[in-house]
Protein backbone atom coordinates (compact mmCIF):
# COMPACT_ATOMS: atom_id res chain seq x y z
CA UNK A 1 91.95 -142.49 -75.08
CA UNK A 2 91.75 -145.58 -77.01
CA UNK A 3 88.51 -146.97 -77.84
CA UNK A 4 87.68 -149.97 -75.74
CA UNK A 5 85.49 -153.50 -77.19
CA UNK A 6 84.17 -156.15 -75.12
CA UNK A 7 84.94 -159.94 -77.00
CA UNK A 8 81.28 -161.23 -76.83
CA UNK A 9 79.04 -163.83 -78.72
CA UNK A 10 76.25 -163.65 -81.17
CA UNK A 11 73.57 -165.89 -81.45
CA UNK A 12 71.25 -165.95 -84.28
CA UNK A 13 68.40 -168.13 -85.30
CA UNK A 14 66.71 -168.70 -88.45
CA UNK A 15 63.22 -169.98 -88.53
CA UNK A 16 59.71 -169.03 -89.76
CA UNK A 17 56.53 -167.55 -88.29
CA UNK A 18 55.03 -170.79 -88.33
CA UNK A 19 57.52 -172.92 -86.36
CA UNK A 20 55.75 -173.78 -83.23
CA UNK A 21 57.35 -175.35 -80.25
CA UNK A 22 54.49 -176.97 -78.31
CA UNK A 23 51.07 -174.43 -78.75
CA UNK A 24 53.40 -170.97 -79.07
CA UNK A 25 55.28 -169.80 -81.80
CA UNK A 26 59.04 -170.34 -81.42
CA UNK A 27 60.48 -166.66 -81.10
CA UNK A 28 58.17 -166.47 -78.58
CA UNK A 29 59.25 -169.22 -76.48
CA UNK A 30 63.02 -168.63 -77.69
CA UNK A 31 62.22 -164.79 -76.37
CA UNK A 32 60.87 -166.08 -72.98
CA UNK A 33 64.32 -168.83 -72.90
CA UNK A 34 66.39 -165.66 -73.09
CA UNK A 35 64.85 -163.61 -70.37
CA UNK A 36 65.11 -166.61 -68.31
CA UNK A 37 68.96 -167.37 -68.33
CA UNK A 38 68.93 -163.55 -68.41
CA UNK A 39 70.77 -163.38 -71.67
CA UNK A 40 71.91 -159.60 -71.70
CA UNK A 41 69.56 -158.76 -75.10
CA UNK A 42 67.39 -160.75 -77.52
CA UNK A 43 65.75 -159.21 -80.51
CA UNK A 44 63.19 -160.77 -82.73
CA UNK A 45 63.17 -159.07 -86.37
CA UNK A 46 60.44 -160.66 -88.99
CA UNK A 47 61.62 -160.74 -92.66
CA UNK A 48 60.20 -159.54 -95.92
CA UNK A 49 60.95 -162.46 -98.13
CA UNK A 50 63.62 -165.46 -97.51
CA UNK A 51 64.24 -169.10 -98.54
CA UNK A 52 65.90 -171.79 -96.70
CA UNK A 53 64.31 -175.52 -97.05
CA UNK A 54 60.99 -173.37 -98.76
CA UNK A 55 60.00 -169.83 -100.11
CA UNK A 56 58.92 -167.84 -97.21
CA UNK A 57 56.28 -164.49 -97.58
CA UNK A 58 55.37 -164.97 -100.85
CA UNK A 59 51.60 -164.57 -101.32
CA UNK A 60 50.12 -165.29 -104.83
CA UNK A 61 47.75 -162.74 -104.15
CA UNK A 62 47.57 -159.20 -105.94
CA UNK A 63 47.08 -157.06 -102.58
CA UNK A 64 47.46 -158.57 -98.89
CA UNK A 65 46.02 -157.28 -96.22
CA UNK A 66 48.34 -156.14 -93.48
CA UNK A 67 46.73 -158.39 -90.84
CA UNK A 68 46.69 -161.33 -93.35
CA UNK A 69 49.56 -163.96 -91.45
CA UNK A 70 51.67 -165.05 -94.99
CA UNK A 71 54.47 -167.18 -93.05
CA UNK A 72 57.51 -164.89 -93.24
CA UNK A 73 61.01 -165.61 -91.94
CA UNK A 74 61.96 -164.90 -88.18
CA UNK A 75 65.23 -163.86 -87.14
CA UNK A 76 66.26 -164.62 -83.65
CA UNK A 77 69.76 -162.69 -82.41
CA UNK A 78 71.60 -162.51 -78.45
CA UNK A 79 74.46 -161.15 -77.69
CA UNK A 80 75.86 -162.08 -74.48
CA UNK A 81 78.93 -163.73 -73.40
CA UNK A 82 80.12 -167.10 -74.39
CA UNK A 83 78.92 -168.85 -71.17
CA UNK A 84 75.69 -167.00 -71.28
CA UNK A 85 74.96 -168.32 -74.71
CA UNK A 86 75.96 -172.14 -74.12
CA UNK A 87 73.36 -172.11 -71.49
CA UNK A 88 71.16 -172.48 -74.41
CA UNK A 89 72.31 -174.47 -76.31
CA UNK A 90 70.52 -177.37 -74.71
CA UNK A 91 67.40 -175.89 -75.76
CA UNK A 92 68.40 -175.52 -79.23
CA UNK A 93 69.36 -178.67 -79.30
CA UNK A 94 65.97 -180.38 -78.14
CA UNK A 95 63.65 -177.90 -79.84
CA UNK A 96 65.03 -176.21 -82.83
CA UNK A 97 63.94 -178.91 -85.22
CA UNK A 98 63.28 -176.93 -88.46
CA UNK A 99 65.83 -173.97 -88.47
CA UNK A 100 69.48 -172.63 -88.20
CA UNK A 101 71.32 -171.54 -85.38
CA UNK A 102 74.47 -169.90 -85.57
CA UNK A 103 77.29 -168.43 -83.26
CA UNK A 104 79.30 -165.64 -84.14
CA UNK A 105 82.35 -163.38 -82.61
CA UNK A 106 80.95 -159.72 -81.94
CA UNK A 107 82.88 -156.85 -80.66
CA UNK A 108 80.86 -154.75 -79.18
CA UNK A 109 81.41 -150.95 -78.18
CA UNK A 110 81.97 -150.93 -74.49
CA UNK A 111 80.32 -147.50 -73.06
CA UNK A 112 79.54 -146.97 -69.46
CA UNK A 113 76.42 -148.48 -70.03
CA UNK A 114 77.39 -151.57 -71.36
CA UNK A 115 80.27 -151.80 -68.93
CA UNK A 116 77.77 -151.82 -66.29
CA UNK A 117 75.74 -154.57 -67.21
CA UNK A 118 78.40 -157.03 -68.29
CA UNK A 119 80.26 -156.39 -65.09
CA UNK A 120 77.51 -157.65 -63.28
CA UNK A 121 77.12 -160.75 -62.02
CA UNK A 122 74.51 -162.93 -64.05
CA UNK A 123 72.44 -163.25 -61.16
CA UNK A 124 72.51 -159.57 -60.33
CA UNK A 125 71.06 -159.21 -63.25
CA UNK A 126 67.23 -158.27 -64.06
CA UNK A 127 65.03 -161.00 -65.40
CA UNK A 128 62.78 -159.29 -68.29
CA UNK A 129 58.68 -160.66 -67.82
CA UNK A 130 58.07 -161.22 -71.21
CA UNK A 131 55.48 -163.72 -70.66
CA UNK A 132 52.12 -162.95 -72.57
């Protein structure tokens, strides 16, 4: 049995801790866009150390307390299909005004699981709460 890949899209935004968009940090919000076009996944991972425009979590401080906020990088990713992932583009567009967003080809392992849920119809699909 050959092993079978489903031809999907990646989304993945680059931004820091502080980057607000209106009174909530922007993963946040981004996090909240997600679950409501019901993109299939969206992970938030925060970074050690990065540079982009400026240095990001780099404290001039001997020790840091871990419940001191130092500003470190945010990475955004989706994965979903290609229509899935325009539908946010609009957002991007309008409110990602310090950051990068990029779009990449994924091929991603299709298992029963993952079968199931990208053979559903978007609106079949569950909409995560992930308001705070």
């Amino acid at each position: 049995m050959a092993t079978e890949f489903l031809e999907l899209k990646k989304l993945t935004i680059y931004v820091g801790e502080d980057f607000f968009c209106g009174d909530r940090p922007f993963y946040k919000v981004m996090l909240d866009v997600a679950a409501k076009y019901k993109l299939a996944g969206c992970t938030v991972f925060r970074g050690l150390q990065g540079y982009g425009s400026r240095v990001r979590g780099r404290e001039r401080r001997m020790l840091i307390s871990v419940s001191d906020a130092i500003n470190l990088p945010v990475i955004i990713t989706a994965i979903d299909t290609a229509d899935q992932i325009e539908r946010v583009m609009p957002f991007l567009e309008k409110n990602l005004t310090h950051g990068v967003a990029t779009v990449d080809d994924v091929k991603m392992l299709a298992t029963e699981f993952v079968k199931n849920r990208f053979n559903k119809a978007v609106e079949e699909r569950e909409n995560p709460a992930l308001r705070e």
